[in-house]
Protein backbone atom coordinates (compact mmCIF):
# COMPACT_ATOMS: atom_id res chain seq x y z
CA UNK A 1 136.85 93.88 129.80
CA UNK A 2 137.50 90.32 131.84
CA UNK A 3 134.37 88.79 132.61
CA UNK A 4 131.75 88.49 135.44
CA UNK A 5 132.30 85.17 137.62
CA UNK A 6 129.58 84.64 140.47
CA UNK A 7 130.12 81.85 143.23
CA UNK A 8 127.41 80.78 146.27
CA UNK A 9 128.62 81.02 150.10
CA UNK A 10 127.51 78.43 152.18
CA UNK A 11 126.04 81.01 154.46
CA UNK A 12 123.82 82.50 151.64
CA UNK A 13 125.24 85.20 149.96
CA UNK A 14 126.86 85.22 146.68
CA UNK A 15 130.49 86.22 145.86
CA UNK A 16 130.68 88.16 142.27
CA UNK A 17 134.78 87.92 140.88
CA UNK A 18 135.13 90.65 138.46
CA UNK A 19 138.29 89.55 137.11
CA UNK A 20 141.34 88.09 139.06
CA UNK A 21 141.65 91.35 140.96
CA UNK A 22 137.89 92.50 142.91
CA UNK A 23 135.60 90.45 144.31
CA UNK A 24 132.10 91.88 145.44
CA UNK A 25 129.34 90.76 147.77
CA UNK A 26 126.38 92.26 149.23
CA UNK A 27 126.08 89.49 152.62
CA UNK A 28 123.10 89.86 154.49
CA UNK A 29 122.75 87.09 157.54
CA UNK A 30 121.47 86.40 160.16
CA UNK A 31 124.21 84.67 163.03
CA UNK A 32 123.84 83.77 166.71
CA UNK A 33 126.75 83.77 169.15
CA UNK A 34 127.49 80.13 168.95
CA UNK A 35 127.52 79.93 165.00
CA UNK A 36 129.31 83.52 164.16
CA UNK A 37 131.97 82.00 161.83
CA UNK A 38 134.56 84.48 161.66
CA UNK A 39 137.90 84.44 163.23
CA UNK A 40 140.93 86.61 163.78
CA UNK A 41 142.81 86.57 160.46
CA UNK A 42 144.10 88.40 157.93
CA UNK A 43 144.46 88.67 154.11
CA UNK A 44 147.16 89.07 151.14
CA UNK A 45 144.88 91.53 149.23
CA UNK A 46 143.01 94.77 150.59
CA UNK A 47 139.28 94.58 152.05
CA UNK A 48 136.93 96.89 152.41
CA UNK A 49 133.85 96.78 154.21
CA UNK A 50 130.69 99.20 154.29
CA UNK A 51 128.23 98.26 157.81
CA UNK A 52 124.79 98.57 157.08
CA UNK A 53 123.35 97.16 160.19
CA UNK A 54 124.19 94.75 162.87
CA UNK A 55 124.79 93.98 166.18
CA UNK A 56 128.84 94.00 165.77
CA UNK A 57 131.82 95.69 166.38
CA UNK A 58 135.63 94.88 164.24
CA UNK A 59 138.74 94.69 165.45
CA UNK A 60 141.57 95.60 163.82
CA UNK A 61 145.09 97.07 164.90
CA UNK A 62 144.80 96.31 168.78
CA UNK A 63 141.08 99.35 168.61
CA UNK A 64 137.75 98.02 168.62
CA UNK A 65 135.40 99.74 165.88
CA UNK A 66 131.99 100.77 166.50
CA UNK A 67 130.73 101.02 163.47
CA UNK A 68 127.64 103.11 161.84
CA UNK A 69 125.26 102.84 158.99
CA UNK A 70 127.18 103.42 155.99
CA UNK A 71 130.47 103.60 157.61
CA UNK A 72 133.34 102.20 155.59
CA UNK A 73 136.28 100.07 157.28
CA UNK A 74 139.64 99.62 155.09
CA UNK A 75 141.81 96.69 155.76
CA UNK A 76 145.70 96.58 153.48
CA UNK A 77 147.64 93.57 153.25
CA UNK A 78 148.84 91.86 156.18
CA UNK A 79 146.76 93.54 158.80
CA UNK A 80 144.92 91.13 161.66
CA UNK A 81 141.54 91.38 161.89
CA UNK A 82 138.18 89.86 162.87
CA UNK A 83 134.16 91.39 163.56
CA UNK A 84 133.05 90.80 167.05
CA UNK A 85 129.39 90.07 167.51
CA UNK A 86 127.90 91.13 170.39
CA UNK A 87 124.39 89.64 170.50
CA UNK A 88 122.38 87.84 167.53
CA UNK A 89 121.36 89.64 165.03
CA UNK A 90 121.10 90.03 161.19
CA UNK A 91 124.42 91.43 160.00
CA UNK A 92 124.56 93.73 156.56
CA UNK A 93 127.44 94.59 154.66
CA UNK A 94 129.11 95.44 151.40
CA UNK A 95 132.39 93.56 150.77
CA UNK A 96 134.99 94.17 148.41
CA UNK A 97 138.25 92.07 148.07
CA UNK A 98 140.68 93.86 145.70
CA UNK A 99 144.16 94.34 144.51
CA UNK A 100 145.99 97.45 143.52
CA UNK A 101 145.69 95.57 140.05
CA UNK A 102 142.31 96.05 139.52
CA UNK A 103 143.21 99.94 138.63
CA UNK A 104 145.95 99.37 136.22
CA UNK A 105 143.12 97.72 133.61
CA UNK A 106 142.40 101.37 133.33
CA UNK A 107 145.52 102.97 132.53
CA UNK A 108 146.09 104.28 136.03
CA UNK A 109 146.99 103.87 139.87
CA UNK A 110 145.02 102.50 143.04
CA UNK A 111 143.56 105.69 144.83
CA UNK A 112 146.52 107.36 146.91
CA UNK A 113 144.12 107.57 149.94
CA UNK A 114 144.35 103.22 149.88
CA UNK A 115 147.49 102.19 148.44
CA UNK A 116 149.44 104.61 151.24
CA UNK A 117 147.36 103.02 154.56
CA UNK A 118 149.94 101.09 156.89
CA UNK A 119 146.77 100.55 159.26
CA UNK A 120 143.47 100.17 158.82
CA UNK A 121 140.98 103.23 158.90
CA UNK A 122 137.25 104.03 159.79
CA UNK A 123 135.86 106.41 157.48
CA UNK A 124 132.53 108.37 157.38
CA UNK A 125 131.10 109.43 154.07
CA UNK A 126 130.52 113.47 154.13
CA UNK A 127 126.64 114.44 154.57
CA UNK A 128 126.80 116.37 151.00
CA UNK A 129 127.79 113.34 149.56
CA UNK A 130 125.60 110.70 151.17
CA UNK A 131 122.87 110.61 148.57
CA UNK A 132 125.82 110.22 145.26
CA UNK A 133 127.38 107.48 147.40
CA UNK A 134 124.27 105.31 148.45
CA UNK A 135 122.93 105.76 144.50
CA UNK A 136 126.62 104.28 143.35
CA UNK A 137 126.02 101.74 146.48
CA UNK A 138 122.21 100.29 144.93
CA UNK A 139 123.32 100.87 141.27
CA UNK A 140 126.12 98.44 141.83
CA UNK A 141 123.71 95.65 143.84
CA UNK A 142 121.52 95.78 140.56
CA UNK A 143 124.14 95.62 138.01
CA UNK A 144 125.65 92.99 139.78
CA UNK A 145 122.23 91.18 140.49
CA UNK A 146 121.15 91.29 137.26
CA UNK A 147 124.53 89.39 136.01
CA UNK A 148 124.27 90.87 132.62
CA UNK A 149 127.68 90.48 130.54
CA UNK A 150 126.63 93.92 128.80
CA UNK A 151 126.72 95.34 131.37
CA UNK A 152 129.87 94.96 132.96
CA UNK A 153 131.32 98.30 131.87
CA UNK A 154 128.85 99.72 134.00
CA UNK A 155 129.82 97.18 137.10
CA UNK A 156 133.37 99.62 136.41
CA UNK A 157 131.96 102.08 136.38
CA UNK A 158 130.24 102.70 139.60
CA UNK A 159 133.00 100.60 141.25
CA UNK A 160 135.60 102.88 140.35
CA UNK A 161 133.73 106.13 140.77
CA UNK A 162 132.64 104.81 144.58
CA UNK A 163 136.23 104.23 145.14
CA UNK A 164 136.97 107.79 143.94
CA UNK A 165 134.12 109.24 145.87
CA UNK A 166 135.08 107.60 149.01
CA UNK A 167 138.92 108.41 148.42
CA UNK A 168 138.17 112.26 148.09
CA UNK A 169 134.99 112.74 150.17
CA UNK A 170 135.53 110.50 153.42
CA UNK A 171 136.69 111.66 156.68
CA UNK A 172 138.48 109.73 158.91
CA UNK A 173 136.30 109.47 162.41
CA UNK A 174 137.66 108.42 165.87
CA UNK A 175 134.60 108.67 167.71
CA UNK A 176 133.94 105.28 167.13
CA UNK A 177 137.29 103.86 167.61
CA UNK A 178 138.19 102.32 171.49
CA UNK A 179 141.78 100.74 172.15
CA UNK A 180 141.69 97.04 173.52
CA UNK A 181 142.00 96.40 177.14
CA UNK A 182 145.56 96.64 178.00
CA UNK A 183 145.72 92.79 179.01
CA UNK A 184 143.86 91.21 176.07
CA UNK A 185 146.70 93.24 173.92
CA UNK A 186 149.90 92.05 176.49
CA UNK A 187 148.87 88.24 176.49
CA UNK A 188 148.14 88.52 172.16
CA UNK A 189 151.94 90.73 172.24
CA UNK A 190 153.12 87.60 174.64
CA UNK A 191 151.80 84.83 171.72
CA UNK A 192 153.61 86.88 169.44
CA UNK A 193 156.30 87.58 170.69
CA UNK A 194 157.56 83.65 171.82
CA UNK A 195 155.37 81.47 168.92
CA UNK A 196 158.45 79.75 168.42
CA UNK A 197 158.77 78.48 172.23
CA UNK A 198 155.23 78.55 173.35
CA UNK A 199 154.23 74.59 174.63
CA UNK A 200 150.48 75.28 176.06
CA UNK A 201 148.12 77.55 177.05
CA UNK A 202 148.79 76.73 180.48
CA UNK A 203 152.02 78.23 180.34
CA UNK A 204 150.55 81.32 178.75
CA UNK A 205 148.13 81.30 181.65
CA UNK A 206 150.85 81.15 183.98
CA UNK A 207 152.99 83.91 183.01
CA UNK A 208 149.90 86.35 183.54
CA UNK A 209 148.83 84.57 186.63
CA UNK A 210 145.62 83.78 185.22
CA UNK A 211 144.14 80.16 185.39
CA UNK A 212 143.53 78.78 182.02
CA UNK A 213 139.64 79.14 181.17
CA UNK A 214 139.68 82.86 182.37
CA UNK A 215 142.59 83.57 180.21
CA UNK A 216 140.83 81.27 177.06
CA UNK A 217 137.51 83.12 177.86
CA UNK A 218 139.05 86.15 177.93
CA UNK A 219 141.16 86.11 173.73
CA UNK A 220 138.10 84.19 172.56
CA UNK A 221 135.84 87.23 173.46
CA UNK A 222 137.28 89.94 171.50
CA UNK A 223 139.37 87.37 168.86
CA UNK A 224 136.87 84.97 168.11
CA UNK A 225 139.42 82.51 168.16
CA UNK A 226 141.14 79.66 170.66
CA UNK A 227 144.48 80.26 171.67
CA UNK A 228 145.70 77.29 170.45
CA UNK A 229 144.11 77.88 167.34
CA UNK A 230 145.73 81.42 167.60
CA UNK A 231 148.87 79.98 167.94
CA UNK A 232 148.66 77.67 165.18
CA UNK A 233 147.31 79.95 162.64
CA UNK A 234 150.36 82.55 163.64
CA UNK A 235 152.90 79.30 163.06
CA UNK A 236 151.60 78.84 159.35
CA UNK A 237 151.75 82.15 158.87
CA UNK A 238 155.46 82.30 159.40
CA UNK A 239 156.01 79.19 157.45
CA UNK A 240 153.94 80.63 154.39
CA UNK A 241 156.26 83.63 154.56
CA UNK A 242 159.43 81.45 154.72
CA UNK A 243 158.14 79.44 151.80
CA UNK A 244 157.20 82.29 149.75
CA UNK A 245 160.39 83.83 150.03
CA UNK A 246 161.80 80.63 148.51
CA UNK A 247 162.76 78.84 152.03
CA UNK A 248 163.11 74.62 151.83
CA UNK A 249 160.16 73.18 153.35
CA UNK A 250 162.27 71.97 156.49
CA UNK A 251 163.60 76.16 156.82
CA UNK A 252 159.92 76.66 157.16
CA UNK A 253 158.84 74.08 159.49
CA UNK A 254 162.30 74.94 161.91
CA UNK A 255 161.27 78.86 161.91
CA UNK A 256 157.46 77.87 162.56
CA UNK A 257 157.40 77.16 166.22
CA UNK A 258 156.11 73.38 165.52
CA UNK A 259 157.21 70.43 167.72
CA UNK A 260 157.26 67.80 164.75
CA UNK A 261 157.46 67.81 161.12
CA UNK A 262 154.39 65.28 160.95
CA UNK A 263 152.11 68.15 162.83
CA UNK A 264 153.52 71.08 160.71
CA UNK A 265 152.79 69.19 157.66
CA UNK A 266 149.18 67.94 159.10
CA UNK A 267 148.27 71.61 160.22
CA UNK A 268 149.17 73.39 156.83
CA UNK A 269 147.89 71.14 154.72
CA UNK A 270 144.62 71.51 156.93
CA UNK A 271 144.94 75.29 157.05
CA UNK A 272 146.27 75.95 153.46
CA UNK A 273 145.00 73.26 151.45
CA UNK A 274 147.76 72.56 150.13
CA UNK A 275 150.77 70.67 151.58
CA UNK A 276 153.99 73.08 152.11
CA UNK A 277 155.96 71.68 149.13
CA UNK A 278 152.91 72.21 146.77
CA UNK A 279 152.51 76.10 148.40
CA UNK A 280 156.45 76.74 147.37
CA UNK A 281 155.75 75.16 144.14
CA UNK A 282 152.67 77.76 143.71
CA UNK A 283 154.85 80.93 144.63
CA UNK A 284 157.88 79.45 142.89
CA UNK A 285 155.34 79.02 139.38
CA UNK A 286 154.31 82.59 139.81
């Protein structure tokens, strides 16, 4: 079995790689509004988050999510996403990060329940099966606390039977689910839909005949994130695809939406980490 690999967050809570394929964290913190770090975003792997407590809501897929204890949110590939906090407070979850890789150590297939979701989905775990799943919950916090290498069959083992148990036993529940104002979702379509053209957020502002703080007041609330920000995020995003498809570095920066090739560069490289010929070269090595 690959080994355990454990790795400290700089806001406290540690991040356990089981492999190339999972990652696992039990985060417990403590945020105010003007520190609450995350931002709308979105990942090349599948996440999957279990609330514990906390005063915050996710959004995902243009719906707001009102999570409850022991709720589960699943996130695929590709899908935007963010948590909203709504006052301070300390915020507990389980996180997993994982790849429909991690299964096929065993011999088999990602449950069909995950690998088929276009969309994210708020489950509920079945009353009858509450007590099985919060045992395979604090078995897994002690294994994984305990970082013992013999025992990571057993780290496997209740990973794979709470994906099992929460494939076959949760229900889907809409209770909980609220769409997104109708104009937060027409000025984040807008962004979308002209990245390549957009020159401020005074134009944006303009179109909707908002001034320019309301409508920057108004994203940032539910996004967590600065339009401009927004929009440059969205622009790397469609160079990254360009580039992993094989695209020159100049394809890329043309189909981006930047202005210059000197700010397309500076932005990846401060987004990525990596400059855009050294991301092609990563894709291109795989």
């Amino acid at each position: 079995m690959t080994g355990l690999h454990a790795f400290q967050s700089e806001y406290g809570w540690k991040d356990y790689y089981l492999g190339k394929n999972l990652i696992f964290s039990h985060r417990v913190t403590t945020y105010n509004m003007s520190i609450f770090p995350e931002k709308l975003h979105y990942h090349l792997f599948y996440e999957m988050d279990i609330y514990i407590s906390g005063k915050i809501s996710y959004i995902s897929d243009n719906r707001e999510i009102i999570p409850s204890r022991g709720s589960i949110l699943i996130i695929p590939p590709h899908i935007m996403h963010t948590a909203h906090q709504s006052e301070e407070s300390e915020y507990e979850r389980y996180v997993f990060y994982f790849t429909p890789q991690f299964f096929l150590a065993f011999g088999g297939e990602m449950p069909r329940a995950f690998l088929k979701l276009k969309t994210s989905v708020y489950l509920e775990i079945s009353s009858e099966s509450l007590c099985e799943y919060y045992y395979d919950l604090n078995k897994l916090q002690f294994v994984f606390n305990g970082q013992n290498s013999d025992a990571i069959l057993d780290m496997y083992i209740y990973i794979l039977h709470l994906f099992v148990l929460i494939s076959r036993k949760g229900c889907q529940n809409s209770n909980n689910v609220f769409q997104l104002p109708q104009n937060v979702l027409n000025i984040k379509s807008y962004i979308d839909d002209n990245l390549q053209t957009i020159s401020s957020t005074s134009e944006i502002a303009t179109h909707f005949f908002y001034s320019r703080e309301y409508l920057s007041r108004l994203f940032r609330q539910y996004y967590n994130i600065n339009i401009s920000e927004y929009i440059a995020r969205r622009r790397i995003d469609v160079a990254k695809k360009a580039l992993e498809s094989g695209q020159r570095v100049t394809d890329a920066f043309q189909c981006s939406g930047f202005h210059t090739m000197s700010s397309f560069i500076s932005v990846f490289k401060k987004t990525v980490h990596m400059t855009p010929s050294e991301y092609r070269k990563h894709f291109s090595d795989k």
